[in-house]
C-alpha atoms as a PDB file:
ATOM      1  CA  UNK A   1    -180.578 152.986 -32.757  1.00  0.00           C
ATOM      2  CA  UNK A   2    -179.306 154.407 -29.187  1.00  0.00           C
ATOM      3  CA  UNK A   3    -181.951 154.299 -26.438  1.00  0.00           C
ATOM      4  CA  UNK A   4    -183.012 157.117 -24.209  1.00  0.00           C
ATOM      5  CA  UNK A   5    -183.699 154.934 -21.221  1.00  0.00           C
ATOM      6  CA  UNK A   6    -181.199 155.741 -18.709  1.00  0.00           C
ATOM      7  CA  UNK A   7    -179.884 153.239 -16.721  1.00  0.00           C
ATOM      8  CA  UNK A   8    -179.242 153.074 -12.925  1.00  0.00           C
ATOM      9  CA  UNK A   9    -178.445 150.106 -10.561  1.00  0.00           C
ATOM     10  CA  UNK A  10    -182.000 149.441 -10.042  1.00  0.00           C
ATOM     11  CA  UNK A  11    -182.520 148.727 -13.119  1.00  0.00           C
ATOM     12  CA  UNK A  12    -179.819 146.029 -13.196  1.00  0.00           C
ATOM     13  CA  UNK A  13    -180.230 144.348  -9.874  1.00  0.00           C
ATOM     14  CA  UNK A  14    -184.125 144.092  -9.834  1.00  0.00           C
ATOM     15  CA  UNK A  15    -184.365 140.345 -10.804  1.00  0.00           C
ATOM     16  CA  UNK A  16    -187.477 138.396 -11.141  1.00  0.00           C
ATOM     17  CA  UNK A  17    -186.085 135.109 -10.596  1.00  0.00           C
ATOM     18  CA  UNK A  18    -184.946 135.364  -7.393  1.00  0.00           C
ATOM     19  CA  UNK A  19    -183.453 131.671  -6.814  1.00  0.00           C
ATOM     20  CA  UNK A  20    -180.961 132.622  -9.583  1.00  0.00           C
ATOM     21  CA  UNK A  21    -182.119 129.560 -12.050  1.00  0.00           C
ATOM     22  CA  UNK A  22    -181.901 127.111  -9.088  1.00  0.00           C
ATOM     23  CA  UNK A  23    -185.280 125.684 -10.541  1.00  0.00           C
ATOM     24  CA  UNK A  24    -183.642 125.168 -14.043  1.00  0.00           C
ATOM     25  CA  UNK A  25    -181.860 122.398 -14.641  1.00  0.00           C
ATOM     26  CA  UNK A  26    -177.957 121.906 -14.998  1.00  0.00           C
ATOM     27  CA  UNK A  27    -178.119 120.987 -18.637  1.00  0.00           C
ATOM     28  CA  UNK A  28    -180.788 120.558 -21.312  1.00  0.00           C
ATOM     29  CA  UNK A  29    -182.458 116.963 -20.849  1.00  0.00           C
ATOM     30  CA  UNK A  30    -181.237 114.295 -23.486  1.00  0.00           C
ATOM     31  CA  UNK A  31    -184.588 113.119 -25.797  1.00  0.00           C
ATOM     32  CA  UNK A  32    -186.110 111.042 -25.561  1.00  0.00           C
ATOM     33  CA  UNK A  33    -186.275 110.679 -21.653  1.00  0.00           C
ATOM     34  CA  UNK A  34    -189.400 110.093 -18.564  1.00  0.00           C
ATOM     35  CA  UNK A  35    -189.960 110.946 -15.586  1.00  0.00           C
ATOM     36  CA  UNK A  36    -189.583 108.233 -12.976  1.00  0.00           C
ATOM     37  CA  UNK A  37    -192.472 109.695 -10.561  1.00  0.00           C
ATOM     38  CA  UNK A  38    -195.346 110.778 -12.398  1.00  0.00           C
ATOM     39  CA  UNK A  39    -194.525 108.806 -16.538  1.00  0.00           C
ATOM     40  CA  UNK A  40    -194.468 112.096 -18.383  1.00  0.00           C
ATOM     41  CA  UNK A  41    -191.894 111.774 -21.444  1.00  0.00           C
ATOM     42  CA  UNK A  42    -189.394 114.697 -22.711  1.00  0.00           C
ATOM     43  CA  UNK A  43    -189.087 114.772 -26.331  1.00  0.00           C
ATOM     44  CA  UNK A  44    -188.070 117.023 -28.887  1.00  0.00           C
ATOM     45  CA  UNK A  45    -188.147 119.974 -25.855  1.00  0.00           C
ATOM     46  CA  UNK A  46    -191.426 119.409 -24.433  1.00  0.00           C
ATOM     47  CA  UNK A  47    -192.881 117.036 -21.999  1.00  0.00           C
ATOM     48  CA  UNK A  48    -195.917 115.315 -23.074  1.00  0.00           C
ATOM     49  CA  UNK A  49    -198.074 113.476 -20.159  1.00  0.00           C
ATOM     50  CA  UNK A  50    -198.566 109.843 -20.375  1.00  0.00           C
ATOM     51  CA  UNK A  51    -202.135 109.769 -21.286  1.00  0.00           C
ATOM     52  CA  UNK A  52    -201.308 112.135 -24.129  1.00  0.00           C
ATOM     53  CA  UNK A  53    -198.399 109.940 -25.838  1.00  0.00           C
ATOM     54  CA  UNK A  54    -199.981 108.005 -28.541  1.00  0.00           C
ATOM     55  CA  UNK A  55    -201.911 111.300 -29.869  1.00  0.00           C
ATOM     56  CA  UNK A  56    -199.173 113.309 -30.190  1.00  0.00           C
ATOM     57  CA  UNK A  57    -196.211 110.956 -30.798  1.00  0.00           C
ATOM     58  CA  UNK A  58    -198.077 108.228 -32.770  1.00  0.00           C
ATOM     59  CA  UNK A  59    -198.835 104.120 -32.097  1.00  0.00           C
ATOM     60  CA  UNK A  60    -195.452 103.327 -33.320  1.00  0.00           C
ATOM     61  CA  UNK A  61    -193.667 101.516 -30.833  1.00  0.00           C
ATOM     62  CA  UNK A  62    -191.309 104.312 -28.572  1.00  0.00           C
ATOM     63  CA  UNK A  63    -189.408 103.387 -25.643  1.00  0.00           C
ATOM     64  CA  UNK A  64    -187.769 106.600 -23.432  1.00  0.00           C
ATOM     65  CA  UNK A  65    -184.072 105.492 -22.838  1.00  0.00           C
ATOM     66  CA  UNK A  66    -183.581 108.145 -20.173  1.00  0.00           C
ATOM     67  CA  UNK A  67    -184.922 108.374 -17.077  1.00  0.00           C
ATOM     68  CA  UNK A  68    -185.429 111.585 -15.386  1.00  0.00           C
ATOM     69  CA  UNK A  69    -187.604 114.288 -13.060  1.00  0.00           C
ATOM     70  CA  UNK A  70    -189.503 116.794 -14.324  1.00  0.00           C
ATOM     71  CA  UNK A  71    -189.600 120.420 -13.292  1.00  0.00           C
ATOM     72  CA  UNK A  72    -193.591 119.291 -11.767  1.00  0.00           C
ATOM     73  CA  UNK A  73    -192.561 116.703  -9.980  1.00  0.00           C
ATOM     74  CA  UNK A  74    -189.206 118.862  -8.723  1.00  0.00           C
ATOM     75  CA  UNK A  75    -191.916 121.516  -7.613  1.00  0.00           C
ATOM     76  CA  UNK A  76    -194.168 119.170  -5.903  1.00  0.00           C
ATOM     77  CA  UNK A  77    -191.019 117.549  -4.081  1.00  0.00           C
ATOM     78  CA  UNK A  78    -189.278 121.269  -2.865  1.00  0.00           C
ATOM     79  CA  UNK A  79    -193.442 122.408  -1.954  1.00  0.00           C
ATOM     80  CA  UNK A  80    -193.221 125.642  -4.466  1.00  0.00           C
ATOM     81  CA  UNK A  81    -196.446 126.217  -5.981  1.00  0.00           C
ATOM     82  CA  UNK A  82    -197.746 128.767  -8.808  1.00  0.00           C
ATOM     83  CA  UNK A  83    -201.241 129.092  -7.933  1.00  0.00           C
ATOM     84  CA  UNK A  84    -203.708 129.018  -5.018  1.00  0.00           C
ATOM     85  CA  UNK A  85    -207.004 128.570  -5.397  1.00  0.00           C
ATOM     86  CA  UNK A  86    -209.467 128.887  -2.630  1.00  0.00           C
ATOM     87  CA  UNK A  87    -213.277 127.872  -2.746  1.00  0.00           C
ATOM     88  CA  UNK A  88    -215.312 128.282  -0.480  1.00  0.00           C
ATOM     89  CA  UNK A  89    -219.761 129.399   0.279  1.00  0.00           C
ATOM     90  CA  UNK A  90    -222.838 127.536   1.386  1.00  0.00           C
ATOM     91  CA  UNK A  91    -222.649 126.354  -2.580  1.00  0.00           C
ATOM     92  CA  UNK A  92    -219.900 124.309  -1.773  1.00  0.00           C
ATOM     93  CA  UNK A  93    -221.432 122.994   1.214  1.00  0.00           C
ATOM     94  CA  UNK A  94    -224.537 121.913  -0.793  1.00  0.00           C
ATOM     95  CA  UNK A  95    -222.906 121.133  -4.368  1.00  0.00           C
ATOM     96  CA  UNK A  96    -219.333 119.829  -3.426  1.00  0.00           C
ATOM     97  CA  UNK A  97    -219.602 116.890  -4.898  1.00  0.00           C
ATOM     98  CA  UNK A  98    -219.783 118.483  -8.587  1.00  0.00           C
ATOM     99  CA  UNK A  99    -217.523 120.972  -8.345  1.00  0.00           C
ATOM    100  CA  UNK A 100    -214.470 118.524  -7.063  1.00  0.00           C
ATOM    101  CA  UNK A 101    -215.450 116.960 -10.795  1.00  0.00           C
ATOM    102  CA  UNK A 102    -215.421 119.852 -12.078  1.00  0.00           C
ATOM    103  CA  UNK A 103    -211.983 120.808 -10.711  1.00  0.00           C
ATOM    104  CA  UNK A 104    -210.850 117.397 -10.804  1.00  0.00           C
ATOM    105  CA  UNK A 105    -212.238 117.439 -14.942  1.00  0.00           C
ATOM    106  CA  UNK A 106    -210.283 121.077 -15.447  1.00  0.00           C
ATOM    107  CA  UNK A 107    -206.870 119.771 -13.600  1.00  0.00           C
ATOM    108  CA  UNK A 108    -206.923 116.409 -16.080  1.00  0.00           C
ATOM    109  CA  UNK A 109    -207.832 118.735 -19.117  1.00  0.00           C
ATOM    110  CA  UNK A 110    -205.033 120.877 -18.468  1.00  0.00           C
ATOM    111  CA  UNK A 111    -202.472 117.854 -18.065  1.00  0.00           C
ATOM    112  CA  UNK A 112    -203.254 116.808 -21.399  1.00  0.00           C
ATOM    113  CA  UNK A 113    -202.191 120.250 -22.919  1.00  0.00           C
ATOM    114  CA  UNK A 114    -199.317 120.818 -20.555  1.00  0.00           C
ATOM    115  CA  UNK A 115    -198.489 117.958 -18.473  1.00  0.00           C
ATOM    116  CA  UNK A 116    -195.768 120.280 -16.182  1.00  0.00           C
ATOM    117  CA  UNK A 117    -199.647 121.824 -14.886  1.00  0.00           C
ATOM    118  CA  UNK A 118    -200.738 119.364 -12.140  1.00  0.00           C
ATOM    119  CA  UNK A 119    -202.161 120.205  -8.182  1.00  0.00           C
ATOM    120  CA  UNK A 120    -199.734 119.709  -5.840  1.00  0.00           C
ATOM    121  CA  UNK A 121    -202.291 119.433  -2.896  1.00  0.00           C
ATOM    122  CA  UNK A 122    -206.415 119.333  -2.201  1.00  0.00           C
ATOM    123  CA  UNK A 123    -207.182 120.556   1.482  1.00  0.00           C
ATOM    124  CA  UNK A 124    -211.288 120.228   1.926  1.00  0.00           C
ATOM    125  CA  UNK A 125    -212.556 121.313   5.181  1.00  0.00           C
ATOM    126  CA  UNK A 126    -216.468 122.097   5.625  1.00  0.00           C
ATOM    127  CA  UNK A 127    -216.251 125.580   4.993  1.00  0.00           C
ATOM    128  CA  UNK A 128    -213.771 125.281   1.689  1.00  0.00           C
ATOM    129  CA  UNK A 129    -211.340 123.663  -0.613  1.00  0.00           C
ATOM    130  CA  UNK A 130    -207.662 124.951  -0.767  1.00  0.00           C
ATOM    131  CA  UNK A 131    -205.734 123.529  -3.978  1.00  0.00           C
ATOM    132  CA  UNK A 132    -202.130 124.712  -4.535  1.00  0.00           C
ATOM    133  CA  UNK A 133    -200.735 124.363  -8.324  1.00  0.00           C
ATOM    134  CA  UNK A 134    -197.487 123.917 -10.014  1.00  0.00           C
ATOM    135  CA  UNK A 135    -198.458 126.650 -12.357  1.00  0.00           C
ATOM    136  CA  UNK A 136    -200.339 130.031 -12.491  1.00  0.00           C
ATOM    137  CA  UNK A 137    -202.543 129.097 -15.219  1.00  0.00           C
ATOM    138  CA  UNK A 138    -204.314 125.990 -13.555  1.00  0.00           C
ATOM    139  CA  UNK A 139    -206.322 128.242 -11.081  1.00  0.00           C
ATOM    140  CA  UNK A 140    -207.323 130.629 -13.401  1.00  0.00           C
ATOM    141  CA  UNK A 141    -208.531 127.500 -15.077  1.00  0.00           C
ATOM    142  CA  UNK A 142    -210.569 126.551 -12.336  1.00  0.00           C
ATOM    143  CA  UNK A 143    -211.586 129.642 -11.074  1.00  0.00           C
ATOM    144  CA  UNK A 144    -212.861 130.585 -14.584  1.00  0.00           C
ATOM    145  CA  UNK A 145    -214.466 126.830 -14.969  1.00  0.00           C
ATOM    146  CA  UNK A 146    -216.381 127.338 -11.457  1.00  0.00           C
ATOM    147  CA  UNK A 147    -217.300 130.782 -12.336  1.00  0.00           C
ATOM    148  CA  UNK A 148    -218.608 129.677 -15.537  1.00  0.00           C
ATOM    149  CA  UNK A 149    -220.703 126.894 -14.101  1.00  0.00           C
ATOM    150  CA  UNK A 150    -222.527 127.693 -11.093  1.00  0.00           C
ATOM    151  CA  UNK A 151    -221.620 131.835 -11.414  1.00  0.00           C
ATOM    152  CA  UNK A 152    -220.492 133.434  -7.674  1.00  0.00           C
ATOM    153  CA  UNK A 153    -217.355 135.868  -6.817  1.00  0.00           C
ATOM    154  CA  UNK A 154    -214.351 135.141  -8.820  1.00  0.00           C
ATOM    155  CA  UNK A 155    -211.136 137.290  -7.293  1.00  0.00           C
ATOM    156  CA  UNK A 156    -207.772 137.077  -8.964  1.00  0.00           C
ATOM    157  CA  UNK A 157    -204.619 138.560  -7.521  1.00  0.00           C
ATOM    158  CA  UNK A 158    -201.267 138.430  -8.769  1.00  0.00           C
ATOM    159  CA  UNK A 159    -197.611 138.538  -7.801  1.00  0.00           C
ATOM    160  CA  UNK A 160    -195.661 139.313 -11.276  1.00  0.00           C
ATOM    161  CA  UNK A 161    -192.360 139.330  -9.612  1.00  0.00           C
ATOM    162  CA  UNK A 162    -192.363 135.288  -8.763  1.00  0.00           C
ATOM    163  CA  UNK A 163    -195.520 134.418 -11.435  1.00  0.00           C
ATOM    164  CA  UNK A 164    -197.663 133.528  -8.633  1.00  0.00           C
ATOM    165  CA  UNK A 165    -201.321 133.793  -8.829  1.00  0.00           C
ATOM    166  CA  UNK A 166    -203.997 133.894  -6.246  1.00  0.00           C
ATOM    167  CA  UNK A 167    -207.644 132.810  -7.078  1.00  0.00           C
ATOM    168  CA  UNK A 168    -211.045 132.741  -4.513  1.00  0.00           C
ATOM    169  CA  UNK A 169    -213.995 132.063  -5.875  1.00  0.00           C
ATOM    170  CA  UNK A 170    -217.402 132.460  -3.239  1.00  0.00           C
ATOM    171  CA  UNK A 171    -220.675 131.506  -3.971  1.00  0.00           C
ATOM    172  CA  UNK A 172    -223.532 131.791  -1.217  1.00  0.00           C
END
């Protein structure tokens, strides 16, 4: 079936990944292999985190043979992040010692289902908390954990060219 969609140079030279594959890897990873910074283990195309091994692998005894760094550790090394997340309000100021759990809870959570989703960095001032992700999803996370919990002002804005998300949530 022919399509009608005409096409023009636009359409061919508009590119969402900008870094050409740079971020991808030369060659698919040989399985079983781990990560030598952070203990996550590649096998059977996935990574698994550490904490998460037994679970999904089993108790038998498995040994990695290859050692490696993952595309989250890669990130965290070159400073690219997926998501921002910004918190900030009096609420903070008066409850900040439960929501840091509750981010803290959220991050670990969302290791165990996808261990490439980690925070890169935690910047806590008095007035807010700044947390940059590997991933988009994480902040939504958050964001939609906070918002759940304690209500306030949850923002989202998104850059679908380079899948990078932007999250604030405000309570006074």
């Amino acid at each position: 079936m022919k399509s009608a969609k005409r096409y023009s140079n636009a359409t061919f030279t508009k590119r969402v990944d900008h870094d050409a594959g740079e971020h991808r890897g030369e060659a698919k990873i040989r399985s079983p292999a781990i990560c030598d910074k952070c203990g996550s283990i590649y096998d059977d195309g996935r990574w698994i985190a550490k904490e998460s091994v037994r679970e999904i692998l089993g108790p038998e005894s498995w040994h990695p043979s290859n050692l490696t760094t993952c595309p989250a550790c890669k990130q965290k090394a070159a400073g690219v992040a997926g998501g921002y997340l910004k918190v900030s309000g009096v609420f903070l100021h008066e409850h900040g010692e439960e929501i840091r759990n509750l981010i803290r809870n959220e991050s670990m959570e969302a290791h165990k289902n996808n261990s490439l989703s980690t925070i890169i960095s935690f910047n806590e001032n008095n007035a807010e908390i700044s947390i940059e992700t590997t991933d988009e999803h994480l902040v939504q996370r958050i964001g939609k954990a906070l918002t759940a919990a304690y209500a306030g002002d949850l923002s989202f804005d998104f850059s679908h060219e380079n899948k990078v998300a932007r999250v604030k949530w405000h309570r006074d």
